[in-house]
N, C-alpha and C. Protein backbone atom coordinates (compact mmCIF):
# COMPACT_ATOMS: atom_id res chain seq x y z
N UNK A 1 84.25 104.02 91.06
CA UNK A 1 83.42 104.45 92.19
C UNK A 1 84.08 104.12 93.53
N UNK A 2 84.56 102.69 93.65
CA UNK A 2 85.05 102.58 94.68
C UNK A 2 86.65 103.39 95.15
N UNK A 3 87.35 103.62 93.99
CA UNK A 3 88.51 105.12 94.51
C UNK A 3 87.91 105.95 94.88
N UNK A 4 86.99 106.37 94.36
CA UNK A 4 86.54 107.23 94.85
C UNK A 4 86.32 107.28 96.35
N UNK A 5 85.62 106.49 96.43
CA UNK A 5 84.98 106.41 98.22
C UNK A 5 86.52 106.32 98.94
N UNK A 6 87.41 105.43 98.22
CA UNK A 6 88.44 105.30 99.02
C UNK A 6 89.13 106.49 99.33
N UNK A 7 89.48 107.20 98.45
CA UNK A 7 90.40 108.70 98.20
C UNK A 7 89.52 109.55 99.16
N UNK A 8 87.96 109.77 99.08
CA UNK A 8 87.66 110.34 100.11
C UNK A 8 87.78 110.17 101.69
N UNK A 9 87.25 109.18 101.74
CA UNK A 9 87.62 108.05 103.20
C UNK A 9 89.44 108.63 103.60
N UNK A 10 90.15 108.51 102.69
CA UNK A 10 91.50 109.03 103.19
C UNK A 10 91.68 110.49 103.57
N UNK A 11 90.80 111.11 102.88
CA UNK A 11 90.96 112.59 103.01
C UNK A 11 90.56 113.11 104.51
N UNK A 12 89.22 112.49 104.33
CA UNK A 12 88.60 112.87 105.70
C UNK A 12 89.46 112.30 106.72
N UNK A 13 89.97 111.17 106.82
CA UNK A 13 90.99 110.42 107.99
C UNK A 13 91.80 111.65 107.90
N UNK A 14 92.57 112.28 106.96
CA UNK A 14 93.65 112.79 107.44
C UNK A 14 93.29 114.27 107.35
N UNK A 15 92.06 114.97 107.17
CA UNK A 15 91.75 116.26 108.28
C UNK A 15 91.04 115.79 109.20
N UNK A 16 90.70 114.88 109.86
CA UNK A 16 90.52 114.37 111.01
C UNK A 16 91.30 114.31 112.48
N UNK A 17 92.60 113.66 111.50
CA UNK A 17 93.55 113.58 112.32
C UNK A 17 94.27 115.08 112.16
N UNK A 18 94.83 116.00 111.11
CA UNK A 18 94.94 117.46 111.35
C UNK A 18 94.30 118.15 112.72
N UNK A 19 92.83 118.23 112.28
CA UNK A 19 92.12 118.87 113.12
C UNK A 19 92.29 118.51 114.70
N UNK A 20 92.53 117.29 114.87
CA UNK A 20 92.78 116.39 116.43
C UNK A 20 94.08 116.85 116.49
N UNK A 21 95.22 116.96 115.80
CA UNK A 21 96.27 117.43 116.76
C UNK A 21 96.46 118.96 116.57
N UNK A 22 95.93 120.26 115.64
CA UNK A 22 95.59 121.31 116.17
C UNK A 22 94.82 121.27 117.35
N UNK A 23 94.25 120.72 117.62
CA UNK A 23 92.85 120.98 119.10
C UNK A 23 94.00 120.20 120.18
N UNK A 24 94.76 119.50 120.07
CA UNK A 24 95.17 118.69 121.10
C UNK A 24 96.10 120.05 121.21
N UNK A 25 97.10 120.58 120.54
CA UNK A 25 97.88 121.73 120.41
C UNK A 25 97.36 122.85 121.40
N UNK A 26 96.00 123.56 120.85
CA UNK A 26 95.49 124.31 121.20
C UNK A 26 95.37 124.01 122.57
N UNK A 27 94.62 123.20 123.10
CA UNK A 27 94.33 122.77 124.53
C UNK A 27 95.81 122.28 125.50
N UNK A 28 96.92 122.36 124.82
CA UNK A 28 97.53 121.67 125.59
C UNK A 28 98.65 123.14 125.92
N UNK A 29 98.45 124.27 124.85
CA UNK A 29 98.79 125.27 125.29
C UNK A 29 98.08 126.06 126.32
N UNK A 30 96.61 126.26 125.99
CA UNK A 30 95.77 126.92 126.84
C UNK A 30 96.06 126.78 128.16
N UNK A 31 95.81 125.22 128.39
CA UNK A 31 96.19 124.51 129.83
C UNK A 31 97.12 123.92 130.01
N UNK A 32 98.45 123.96 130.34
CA UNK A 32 99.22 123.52 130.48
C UNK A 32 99.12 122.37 131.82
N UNK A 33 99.02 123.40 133.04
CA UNK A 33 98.69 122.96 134.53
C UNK A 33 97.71 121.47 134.26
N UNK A 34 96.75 121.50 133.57
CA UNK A 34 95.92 120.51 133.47
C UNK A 34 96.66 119.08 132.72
N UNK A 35 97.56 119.83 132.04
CA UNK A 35 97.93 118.77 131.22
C UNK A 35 99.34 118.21 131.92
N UNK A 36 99.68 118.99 132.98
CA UNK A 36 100.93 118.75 133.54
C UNK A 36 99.99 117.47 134.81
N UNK A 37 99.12 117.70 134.93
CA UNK A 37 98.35 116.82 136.40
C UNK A 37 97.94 115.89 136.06
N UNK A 38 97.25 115.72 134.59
CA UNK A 38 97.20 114.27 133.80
C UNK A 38 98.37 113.96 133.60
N UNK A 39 99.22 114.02 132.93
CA UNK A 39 100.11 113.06 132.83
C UNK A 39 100.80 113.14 134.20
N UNK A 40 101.01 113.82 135.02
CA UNK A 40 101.53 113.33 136.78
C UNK A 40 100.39 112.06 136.94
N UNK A 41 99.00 112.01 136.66
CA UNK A 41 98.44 111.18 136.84
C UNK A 41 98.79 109.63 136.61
N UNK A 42 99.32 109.79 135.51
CA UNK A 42 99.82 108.40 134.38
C UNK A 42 101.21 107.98 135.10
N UNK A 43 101.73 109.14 135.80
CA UNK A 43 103.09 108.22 136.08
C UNK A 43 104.39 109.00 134.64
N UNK A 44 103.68 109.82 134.18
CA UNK A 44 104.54 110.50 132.84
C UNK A 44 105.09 111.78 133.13
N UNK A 45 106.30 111.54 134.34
CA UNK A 45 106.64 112.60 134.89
C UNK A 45 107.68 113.70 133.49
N UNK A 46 107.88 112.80 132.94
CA UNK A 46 109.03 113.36 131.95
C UNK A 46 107.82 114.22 131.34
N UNK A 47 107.17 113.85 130.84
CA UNK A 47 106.19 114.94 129.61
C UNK A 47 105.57 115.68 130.81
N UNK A 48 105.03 115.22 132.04
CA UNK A 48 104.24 116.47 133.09
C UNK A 48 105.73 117.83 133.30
N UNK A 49 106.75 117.65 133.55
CA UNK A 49 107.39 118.47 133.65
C UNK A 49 107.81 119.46 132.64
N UNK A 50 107.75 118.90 131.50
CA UNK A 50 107.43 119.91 130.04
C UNK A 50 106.46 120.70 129.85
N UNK A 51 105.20 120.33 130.88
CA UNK A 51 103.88 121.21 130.54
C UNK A 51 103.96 122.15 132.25
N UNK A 52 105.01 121.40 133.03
CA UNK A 52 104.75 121.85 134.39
C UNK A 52 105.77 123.29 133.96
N UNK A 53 106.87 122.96 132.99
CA UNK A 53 107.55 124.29 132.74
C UNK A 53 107.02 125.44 132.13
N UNK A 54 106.00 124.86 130.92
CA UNK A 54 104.89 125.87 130.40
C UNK A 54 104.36 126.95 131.35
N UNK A 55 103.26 126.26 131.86
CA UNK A 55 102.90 126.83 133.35
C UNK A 55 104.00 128.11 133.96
N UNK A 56 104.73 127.23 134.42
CA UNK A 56 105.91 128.52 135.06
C UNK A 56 105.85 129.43 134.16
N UNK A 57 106.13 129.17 133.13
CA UNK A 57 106.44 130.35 132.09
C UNK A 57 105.20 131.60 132.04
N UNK A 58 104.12 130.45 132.25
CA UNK A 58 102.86 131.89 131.72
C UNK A 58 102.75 132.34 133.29
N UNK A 59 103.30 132.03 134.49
CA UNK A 59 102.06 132.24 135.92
C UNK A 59 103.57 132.99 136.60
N UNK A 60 104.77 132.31 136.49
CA UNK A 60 106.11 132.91 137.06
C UNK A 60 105.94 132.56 138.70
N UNK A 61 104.72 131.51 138.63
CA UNK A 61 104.42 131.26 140.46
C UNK A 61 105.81 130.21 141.06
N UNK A 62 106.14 130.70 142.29
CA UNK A 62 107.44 129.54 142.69
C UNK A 62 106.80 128.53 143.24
N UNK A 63 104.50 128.15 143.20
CA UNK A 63 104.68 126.76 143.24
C UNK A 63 104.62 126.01 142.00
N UNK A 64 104.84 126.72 140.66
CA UNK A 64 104.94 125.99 139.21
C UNK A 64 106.04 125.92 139.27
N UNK A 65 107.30 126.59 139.82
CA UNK A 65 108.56 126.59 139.51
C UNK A 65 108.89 125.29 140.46
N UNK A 66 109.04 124.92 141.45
CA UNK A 66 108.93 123.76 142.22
C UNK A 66 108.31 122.78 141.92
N UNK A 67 106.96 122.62 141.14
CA UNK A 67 106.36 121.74 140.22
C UNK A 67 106.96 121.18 139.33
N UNK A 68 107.83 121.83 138.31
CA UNK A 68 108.94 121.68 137.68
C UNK A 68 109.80 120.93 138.39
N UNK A 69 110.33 121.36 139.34
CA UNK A 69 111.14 120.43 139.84
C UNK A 69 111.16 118.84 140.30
N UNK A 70 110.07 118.92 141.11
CA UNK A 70 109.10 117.61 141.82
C UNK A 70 108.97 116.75 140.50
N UNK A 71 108.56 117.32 139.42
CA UNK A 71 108.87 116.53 138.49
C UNK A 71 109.76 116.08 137.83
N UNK A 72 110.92 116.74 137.46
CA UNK A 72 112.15 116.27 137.50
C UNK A 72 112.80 115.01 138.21
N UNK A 73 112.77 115.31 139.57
CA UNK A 73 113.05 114.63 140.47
C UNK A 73 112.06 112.79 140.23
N UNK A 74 110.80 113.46 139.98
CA UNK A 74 110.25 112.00 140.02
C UNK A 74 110.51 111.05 138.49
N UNK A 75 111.23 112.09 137.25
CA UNK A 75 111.53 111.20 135.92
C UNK A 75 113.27 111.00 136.34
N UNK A 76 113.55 110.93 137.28
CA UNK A 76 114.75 110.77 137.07
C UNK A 76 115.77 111.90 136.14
N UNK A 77 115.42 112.62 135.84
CA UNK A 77 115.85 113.77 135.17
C UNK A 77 116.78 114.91 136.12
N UNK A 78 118.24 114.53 135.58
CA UNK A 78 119.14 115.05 136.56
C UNK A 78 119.31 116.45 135.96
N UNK A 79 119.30 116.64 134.76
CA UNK A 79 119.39 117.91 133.90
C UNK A 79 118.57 118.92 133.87
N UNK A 80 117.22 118.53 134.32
CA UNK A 80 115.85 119.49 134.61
C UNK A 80 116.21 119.74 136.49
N UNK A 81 116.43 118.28 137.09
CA UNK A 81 116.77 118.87 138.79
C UNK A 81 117.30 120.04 138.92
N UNK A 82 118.65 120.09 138.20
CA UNK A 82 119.64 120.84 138.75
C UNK A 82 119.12 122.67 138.08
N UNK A 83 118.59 122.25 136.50
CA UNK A 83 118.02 123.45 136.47
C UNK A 83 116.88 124.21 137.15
N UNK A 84 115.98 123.35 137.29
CA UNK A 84 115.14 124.07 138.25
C UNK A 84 115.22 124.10 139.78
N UNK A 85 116.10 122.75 140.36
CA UNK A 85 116.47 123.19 141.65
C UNK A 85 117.32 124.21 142.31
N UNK A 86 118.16 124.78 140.96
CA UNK A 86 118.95 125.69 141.19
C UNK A 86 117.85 127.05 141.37
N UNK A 87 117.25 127.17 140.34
CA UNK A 87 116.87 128.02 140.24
C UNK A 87 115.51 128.28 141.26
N UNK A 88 115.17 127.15 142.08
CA UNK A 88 114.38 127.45 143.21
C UNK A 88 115.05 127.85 144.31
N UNK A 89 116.30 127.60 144.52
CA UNK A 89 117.17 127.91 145.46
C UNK A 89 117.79 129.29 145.29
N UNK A 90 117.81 129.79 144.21
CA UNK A 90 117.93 131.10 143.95
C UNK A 90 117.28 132.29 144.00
N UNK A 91 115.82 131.63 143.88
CA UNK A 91 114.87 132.50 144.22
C UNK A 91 114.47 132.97 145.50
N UNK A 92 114.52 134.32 146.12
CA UNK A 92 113.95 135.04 146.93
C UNK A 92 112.60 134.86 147.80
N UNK A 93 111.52 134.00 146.70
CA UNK A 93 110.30 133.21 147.77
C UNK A 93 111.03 131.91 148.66
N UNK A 94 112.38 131.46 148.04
CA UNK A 94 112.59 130.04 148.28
C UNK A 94 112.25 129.71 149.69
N UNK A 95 112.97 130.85 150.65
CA UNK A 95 112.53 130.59 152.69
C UNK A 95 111.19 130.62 152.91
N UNK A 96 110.61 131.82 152.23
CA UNK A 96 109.04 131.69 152.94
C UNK A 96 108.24 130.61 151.92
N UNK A 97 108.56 129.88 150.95
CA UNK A 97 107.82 128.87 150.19
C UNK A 97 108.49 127.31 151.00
N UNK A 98 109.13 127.65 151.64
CA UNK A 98 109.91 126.36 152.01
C UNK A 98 109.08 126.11 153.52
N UNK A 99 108.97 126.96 153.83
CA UNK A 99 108.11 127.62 155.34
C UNK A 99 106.83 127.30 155.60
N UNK A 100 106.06 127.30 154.17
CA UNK A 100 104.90 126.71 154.12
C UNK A 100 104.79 125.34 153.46
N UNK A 101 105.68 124.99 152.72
CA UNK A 101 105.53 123.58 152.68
C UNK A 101 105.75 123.00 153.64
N UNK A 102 106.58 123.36 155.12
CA UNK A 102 106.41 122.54 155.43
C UNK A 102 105.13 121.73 156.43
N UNK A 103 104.60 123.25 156.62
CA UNK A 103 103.54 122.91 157.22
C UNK A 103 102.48 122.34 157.08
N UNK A 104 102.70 121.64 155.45
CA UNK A 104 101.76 120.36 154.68
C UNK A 104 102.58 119.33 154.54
N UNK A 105 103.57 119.19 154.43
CA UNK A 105 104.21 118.42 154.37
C UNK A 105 103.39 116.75 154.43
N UNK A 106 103.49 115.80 154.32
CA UNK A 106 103.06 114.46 154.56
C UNK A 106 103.60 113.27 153.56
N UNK A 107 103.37 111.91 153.81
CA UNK A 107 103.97 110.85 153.30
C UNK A 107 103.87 110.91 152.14
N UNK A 108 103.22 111.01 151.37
CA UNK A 108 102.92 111.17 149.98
C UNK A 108 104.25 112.17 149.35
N UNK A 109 104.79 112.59 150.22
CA UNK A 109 105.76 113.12 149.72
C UNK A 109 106.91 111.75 149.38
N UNK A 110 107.63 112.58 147.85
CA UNK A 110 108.74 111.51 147.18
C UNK A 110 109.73 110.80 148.15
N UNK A 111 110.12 109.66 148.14
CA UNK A 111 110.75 108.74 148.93
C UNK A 111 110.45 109.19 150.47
N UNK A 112 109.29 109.15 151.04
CA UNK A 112 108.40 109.20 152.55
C UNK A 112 109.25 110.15 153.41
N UNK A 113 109.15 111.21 152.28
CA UNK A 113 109.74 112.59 153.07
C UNK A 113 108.59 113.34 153.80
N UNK A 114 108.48 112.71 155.03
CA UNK A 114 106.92 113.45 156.04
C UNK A 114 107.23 114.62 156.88
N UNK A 115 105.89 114.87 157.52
CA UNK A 115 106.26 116.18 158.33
C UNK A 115 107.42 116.01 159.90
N UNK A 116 107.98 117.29 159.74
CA UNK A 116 109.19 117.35 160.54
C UNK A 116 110.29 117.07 159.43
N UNK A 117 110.33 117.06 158.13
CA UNK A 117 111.19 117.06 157.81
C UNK A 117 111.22 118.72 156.63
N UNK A 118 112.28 119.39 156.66
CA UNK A 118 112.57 120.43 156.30
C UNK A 118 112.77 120.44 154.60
N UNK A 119 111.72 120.98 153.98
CA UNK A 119 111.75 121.25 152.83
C UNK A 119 112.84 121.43 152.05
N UNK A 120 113.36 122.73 152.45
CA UNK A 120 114.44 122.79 151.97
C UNK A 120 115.58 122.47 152.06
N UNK A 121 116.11 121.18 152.93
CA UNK A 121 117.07 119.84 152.89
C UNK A 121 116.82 119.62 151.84
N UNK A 122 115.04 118.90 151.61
CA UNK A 122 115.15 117.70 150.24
C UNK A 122 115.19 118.87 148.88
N UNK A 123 115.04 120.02 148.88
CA UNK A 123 115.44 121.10 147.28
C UNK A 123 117.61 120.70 147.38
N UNK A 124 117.90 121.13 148.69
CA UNK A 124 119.07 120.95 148.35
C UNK A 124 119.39 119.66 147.92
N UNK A 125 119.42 118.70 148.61
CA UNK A 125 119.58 117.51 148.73
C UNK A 125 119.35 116.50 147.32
N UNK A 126 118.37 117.15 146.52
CA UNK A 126 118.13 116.45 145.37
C UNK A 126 118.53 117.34 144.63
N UNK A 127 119.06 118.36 144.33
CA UNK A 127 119.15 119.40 143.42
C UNK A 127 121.26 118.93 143.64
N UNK A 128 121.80 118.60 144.58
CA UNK A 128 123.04 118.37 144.90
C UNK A 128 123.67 116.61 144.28
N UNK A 129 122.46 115.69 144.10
CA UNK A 129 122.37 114.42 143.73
C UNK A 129 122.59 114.88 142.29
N UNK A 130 121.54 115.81 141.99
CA UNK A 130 121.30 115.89 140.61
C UNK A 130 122.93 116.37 139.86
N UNK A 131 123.62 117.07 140.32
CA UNK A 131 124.60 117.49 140.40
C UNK A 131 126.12 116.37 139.93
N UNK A 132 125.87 115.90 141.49
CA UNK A 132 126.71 114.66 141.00
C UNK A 132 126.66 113.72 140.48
N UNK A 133 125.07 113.60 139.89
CA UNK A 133 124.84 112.54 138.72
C UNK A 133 125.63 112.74 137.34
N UNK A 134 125.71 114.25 137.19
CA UNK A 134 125.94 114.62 136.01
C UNK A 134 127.40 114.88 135.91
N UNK A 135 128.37 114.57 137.29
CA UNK A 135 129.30 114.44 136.82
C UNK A 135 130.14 115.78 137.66
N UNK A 136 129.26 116.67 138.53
CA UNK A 136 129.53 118.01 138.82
C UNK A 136 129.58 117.95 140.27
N UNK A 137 130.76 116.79 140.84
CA UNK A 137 130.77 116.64 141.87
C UNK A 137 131.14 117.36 142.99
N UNK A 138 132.33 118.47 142.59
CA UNK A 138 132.79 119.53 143.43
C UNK A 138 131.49 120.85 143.77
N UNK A 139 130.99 120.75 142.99
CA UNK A 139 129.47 121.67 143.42
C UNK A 139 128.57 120.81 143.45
N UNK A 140 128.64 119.65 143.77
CA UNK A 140 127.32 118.56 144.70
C UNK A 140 127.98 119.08 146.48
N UNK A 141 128.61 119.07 146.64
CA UNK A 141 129.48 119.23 147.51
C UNK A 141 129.10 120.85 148.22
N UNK A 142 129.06 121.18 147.50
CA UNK A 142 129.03 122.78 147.86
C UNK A 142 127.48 123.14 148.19
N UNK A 143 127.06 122.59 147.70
CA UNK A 143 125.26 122.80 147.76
C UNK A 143 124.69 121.62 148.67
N UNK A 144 125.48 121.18 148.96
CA UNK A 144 125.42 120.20 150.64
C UNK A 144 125.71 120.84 151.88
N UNK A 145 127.21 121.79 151.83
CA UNK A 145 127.31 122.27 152.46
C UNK A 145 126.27 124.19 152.63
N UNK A 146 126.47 124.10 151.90
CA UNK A 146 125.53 125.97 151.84
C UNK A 146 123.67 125.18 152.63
N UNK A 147 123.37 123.53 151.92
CA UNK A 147 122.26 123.59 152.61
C UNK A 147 121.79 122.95 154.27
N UNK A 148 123.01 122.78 154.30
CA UNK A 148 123.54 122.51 156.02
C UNK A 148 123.59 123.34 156.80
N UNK A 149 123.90 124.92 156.34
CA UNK A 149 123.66 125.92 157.12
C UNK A 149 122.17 126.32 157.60
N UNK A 150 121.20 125.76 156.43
CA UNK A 150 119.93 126.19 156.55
C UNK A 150 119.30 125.61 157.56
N UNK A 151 120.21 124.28 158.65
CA UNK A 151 119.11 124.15 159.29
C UNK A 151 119.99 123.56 160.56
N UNK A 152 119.25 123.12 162.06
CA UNK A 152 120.35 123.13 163.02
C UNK A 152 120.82 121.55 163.06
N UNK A 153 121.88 120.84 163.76
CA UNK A 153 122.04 119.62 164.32
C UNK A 153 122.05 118.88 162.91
N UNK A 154 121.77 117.47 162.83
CA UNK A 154 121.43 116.74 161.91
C UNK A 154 120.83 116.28 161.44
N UNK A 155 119.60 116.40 160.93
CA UNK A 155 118.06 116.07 161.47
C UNK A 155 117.97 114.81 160.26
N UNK A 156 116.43 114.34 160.08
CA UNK A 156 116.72 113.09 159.40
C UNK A 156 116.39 113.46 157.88
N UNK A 157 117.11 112.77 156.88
CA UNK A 157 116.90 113.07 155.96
C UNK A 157 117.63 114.73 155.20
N UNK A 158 118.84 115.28 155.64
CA UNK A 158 119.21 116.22 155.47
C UNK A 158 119.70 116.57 153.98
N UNK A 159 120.53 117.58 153.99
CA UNK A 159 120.90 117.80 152.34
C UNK A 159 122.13 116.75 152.11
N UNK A 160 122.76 116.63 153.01
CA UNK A 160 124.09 115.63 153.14
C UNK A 160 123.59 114.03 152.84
N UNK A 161 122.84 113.51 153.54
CA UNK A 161 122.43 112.12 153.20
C UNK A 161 122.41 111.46 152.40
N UNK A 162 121.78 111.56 151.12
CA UNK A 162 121.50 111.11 150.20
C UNK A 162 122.91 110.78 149.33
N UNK A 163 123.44 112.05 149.37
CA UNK A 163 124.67 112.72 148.66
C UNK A 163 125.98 111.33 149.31
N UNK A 164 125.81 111.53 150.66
CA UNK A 164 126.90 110.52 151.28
C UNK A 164 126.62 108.96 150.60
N UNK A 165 125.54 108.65 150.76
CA UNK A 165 125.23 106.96 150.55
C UNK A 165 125.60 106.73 148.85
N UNK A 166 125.60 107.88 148.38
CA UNK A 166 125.64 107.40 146.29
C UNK A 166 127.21 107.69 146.73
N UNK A 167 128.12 108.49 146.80
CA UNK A 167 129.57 108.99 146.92
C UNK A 167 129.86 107.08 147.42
N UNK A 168 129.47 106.81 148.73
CA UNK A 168 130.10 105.63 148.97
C UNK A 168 129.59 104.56 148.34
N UNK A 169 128.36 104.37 147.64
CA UNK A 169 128.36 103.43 146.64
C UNK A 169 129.15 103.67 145.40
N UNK A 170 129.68 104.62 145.30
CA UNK A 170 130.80 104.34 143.91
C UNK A 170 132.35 104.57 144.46
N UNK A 171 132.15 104.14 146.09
CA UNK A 171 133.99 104.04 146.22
C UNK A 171 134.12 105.64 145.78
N UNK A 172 133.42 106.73 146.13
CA UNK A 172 134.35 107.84 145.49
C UNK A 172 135.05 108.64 146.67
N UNK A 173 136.49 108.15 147.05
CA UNK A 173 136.83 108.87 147.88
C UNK A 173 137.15 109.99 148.27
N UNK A 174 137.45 110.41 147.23
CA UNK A 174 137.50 111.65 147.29
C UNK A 174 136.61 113.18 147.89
N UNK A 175 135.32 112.60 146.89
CA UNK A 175 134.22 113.06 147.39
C UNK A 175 133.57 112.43 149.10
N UNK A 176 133.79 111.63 149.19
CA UNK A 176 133.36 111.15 150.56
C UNK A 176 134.56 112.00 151.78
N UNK A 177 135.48 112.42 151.46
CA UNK A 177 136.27 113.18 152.00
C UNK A 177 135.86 114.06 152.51
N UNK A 178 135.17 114.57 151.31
CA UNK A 178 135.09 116.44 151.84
C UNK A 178 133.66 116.28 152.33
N UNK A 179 132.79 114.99 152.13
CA UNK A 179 131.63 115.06 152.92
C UNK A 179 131.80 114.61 154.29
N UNK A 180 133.00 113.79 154.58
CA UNK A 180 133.02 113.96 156.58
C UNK A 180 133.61 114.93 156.77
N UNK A 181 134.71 115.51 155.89
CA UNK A 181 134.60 117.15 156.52
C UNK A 181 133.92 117.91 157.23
N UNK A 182 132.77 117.91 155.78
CA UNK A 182 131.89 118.96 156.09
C UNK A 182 130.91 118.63 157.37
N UNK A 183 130.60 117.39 157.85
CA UNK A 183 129.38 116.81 158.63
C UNK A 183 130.45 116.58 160.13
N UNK A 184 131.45 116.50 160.41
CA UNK A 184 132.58 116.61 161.53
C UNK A 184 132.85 117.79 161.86
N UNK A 185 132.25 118.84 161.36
CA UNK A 185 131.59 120.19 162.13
C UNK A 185 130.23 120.33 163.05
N UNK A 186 129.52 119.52 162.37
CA UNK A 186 128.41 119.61 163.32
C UNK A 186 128.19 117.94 164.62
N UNK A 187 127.06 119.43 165.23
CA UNK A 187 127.11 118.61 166.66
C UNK A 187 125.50 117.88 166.68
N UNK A 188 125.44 117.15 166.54
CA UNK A 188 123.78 116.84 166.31
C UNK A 188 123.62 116.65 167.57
N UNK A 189 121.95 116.92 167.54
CA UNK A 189 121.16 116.75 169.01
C UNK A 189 121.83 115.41 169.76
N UNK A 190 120.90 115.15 170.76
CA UNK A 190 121.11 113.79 171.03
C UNK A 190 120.32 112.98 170.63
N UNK A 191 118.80 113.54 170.06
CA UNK A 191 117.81 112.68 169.68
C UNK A 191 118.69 112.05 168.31
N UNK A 192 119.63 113.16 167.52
CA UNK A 192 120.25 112.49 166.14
C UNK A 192 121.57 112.04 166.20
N UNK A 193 122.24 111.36 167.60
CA UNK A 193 123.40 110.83 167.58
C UNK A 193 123.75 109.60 166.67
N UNK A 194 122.64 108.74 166.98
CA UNK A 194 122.45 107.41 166.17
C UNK A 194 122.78 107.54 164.88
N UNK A 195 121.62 108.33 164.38
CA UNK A 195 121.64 108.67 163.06
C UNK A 195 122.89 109.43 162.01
N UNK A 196 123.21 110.27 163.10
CA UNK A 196 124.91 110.98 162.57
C UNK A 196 126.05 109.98 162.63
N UNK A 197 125.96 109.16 163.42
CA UNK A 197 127.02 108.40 163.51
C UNK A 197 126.97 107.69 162.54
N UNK A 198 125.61 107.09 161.67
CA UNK A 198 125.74 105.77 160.87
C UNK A 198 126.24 106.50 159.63
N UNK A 199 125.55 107.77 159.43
CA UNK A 199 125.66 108.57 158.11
C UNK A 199 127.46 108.68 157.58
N UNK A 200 128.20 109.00 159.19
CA UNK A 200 129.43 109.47 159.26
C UNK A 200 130.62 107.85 159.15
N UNK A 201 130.00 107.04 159.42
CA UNK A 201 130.52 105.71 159.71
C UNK A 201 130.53 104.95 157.91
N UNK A 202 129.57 105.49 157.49
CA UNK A 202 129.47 105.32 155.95
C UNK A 202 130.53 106.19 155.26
N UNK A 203 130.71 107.13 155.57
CA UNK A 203 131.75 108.12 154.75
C UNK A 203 133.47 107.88 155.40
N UNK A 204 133.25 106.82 156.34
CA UNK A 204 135.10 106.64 157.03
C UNK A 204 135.21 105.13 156.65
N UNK A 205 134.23 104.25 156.07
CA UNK A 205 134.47 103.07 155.54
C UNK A 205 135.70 103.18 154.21
């Protein structure tokens, strides 16, 4: 009698648990977006960007495709950056989506990227990191410079920045080369003399 109860007791546990991860399945296809904002909730940027790619896939919107990215960016995920930052930078909404972010822009943005600062610096700028994380330093380089054109003087927080301070934390001279190159073309305001100089003073150390 008592196998019995037991063998049943097991059965039911395990269409229990069947049935819970079909429904978790089901729901996690249905809604992706939802399931991409809970786990952004948790801090589980790696799995939100797997459901944030879903999304893209069913809606093709460039703010799921940038969602994708933002998430990337926040798991440390240099391999999802570069794919989806590329591919936001490729896209045709990218100026007028860049145009309206910035006009929300605020602190809450990743590493206290606030308003007045130009969207599409930080797509290049992290999509160019992502780059030379992976080893693809001659086109970190290139996507520094192409996103330098996008905007005037030197403003704070540009596509170059980030890119300069990791190059000279690994002694890479080479690469720090072609980044005072590229930044010993431009003339920054005067409000960004300070600021160009320290950026540029880092790359001639």
């Amino acid at each position: 009698m008592l196998k019995v109860i037991v063998k049943t007791a097991v059965k039911t546990l395990v269409i229990l648990i069947i049935v819970g991860a079909l429904g978790f399945g089901i729901v996690s296809l249905a809604t992706p977006g939802v399931m991409a904002y809970a786990f952004e909730q948790c801090g589980a940027y790696s799995v939100a960007a797997g459901y944030a790619s879903i999304q893209y896939k069913y809606t093709g919107k460039v703010d799921d495709l940038d969602r994708c990215f933002r998430d990337c960016v926040a798991a440390g995920n240099d391999k999802g950056c570069v794919r989806f930052g590329t591919e936001l930078i490729d896209d045709p909404r990218f100026t007028d989506y860049c145009e309206r972010m910035n006009e929300s822009l605020s602190d809450t943005m990743p590493d206290n990227y606030g308003k007045g600062v130009d969207y599409a610096q930080y797509v290049y700028g992290k999509t160019a990191c992502a780059r030379y994380s992976s080893g693809e330093s001659d086109e970190a380089v290139k996507l520094v410079e192409e996103g330098l054109r996008h905007t005037q003087g030197f403003p704070y927080n540009n596509a170059a920045v980030e890119l300069c301070v990791k190059a000279a934390e690994k002694s890479d001279a080479e690469t720090k080369s072609k980044l005072l190159e590229i930044i010993s073309k431009i003339t920054p305001a005067e409000s960004e003399s300070d600021y160009y100089n320290k950026v540029k003073k880092i790359l001639e150390e």
